[in-house]
N, C-alpha and C. Protein backbone atom coordinates (compact mmCIF):
# COMPACT_ATOMS: atom_id res chain seq x y z
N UNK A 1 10.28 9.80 -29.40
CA UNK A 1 9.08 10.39 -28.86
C UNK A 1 8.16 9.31 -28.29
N UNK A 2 7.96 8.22 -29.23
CA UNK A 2 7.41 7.09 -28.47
C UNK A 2 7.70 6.58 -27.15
N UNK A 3 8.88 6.63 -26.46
CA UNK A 3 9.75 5.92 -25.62
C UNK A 3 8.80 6.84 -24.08
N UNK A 4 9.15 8.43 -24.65
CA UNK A 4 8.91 9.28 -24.02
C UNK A 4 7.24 9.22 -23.59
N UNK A 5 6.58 8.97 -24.67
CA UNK A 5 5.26 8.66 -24.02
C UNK A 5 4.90 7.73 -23.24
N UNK A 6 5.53 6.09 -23.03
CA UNK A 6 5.30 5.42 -22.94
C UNK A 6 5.77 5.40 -21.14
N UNK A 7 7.00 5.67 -21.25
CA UNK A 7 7.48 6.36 -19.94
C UNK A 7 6.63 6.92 -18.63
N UNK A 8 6.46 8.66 -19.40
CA UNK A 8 5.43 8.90 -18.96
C UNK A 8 3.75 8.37 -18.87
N UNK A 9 3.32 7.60 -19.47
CA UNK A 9 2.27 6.63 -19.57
C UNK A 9 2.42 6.47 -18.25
N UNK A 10 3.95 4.92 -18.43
CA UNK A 10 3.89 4.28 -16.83
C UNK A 10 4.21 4.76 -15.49
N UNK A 11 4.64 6.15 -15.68
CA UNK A 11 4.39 7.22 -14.73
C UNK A 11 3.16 7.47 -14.25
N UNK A 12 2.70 7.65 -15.06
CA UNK A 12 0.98 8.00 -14.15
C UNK A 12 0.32 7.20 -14.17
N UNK A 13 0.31 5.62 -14.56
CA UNK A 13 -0.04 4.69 -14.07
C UNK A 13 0.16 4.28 -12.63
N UNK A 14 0.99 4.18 -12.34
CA UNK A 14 1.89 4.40 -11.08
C UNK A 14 1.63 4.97 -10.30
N UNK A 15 1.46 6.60 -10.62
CA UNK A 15 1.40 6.74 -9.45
C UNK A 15 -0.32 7.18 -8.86
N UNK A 16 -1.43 6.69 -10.26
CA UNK A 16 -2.53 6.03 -10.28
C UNK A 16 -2.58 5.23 -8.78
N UNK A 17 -2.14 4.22 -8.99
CA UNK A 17 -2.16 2.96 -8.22
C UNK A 17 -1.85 3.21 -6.81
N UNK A 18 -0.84 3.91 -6.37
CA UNK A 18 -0.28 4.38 -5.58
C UNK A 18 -0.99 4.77 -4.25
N UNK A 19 -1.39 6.14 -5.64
CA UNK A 19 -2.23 6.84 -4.40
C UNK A 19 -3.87 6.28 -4.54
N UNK A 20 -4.32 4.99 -4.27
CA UNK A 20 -5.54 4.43 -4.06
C UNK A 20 -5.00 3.72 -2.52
N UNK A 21 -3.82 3.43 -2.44
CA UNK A 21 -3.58 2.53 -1.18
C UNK A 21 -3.85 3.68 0.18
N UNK A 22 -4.15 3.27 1.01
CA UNK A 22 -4.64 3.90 2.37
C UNK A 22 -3.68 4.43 2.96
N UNK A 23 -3.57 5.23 3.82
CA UNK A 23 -1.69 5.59 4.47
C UNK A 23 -1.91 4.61 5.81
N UNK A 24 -0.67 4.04 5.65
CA UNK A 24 -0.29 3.26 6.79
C UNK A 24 -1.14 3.79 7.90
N UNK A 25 -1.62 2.95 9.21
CA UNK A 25 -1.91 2.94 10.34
C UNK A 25 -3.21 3.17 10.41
N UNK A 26 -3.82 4.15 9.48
CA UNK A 26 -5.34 4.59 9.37
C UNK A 26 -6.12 3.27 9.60
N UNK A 27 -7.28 3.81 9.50
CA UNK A 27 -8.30 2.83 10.17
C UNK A 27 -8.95 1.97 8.90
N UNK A 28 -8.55 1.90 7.74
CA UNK A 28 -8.79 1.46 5.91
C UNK A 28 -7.61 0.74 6.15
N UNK A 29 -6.40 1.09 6.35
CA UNK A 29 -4.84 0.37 6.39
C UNK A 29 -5.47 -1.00 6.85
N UNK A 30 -6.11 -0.57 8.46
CA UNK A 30 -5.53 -1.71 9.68
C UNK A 30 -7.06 -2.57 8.94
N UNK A 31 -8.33 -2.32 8.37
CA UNK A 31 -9.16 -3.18 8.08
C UNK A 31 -8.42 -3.94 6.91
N UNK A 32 -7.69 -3.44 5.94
CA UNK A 32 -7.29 -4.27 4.80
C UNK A 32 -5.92 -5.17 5.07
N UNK A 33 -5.58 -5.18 6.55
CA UNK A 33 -4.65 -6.08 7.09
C UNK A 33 -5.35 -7.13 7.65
N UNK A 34 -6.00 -6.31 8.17
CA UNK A 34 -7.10 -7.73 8.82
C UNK A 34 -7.63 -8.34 7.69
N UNK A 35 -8.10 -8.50 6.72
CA UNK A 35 -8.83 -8.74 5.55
C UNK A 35 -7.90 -9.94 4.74
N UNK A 36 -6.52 -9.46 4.85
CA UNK A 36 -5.43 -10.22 4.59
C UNK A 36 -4.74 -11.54 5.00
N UNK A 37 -5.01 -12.31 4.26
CA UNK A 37 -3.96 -13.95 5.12
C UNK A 37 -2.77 -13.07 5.61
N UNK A 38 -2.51 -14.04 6.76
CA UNK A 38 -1.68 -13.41 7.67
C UNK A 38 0.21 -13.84 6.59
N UNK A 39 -0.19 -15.24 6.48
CA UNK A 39 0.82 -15.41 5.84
C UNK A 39 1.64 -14.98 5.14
N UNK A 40 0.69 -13.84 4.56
CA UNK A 40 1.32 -12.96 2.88
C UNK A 40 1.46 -11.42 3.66
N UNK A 41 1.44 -11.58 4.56
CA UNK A 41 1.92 -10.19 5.49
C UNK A 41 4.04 -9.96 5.26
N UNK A 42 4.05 -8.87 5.12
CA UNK A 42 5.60 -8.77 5.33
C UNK A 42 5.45 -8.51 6.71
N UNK A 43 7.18 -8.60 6.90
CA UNK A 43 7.31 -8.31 7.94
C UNK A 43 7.38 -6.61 8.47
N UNK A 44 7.79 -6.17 7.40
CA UNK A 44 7.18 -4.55 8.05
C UNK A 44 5.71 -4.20 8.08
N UNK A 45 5.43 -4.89 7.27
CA UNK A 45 3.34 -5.07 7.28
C UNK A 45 3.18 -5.33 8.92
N UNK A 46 3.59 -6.26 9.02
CA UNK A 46 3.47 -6.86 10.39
C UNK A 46 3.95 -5.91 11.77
N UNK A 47 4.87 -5.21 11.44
CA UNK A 47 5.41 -4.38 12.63
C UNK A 47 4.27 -2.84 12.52
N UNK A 48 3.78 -2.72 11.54
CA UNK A 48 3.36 -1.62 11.56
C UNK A 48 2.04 -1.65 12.03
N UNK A 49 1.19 -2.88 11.39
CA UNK A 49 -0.29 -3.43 12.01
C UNK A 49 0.09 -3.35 14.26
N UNK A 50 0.92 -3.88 14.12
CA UNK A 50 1.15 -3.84 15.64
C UNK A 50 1.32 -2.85 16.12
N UNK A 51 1.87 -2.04 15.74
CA UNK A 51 2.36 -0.62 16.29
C UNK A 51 0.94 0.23 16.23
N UNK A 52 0.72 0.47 14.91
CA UNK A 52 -0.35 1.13 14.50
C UNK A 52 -2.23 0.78 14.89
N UNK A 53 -2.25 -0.34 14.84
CA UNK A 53 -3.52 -0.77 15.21
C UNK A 53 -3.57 -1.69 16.44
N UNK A 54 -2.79 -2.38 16.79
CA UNK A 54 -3.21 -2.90 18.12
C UNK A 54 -2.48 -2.36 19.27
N UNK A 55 -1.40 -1.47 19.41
CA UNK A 55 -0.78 -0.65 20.45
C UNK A 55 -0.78 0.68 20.21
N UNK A 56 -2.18 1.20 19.81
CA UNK A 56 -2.74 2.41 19.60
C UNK A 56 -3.04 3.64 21.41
């Protein structure tokens, strides 16, 4: 039963966290990219900032 709580615990921790992040492309997304060293960008970070915010 413990296992089971704990589980579910980090279940809704999760998906806590989750849903605080912005949906891709929005106008919160593309400020918290900008906000971001470029360095620590992935590369799908990177394709999507382009797509999404500067070839809008």
């Amino acid at each position: 039963m413990k296992q089971l709580t704990a589980v579910l615990t980090a279940l809704g921790m999760v998906a806590l966290l989750t849903a605080c992040k912005p949906e891709i492309g929005s106008k919160a997304w593309c400020e918290n990219m900008q906000a971001k060293p470029k360095g620590d960008w992935t590369v799908n970070e990177a394709t999507d900032y382009a797509k999404h915010c500067l070839l809008k």
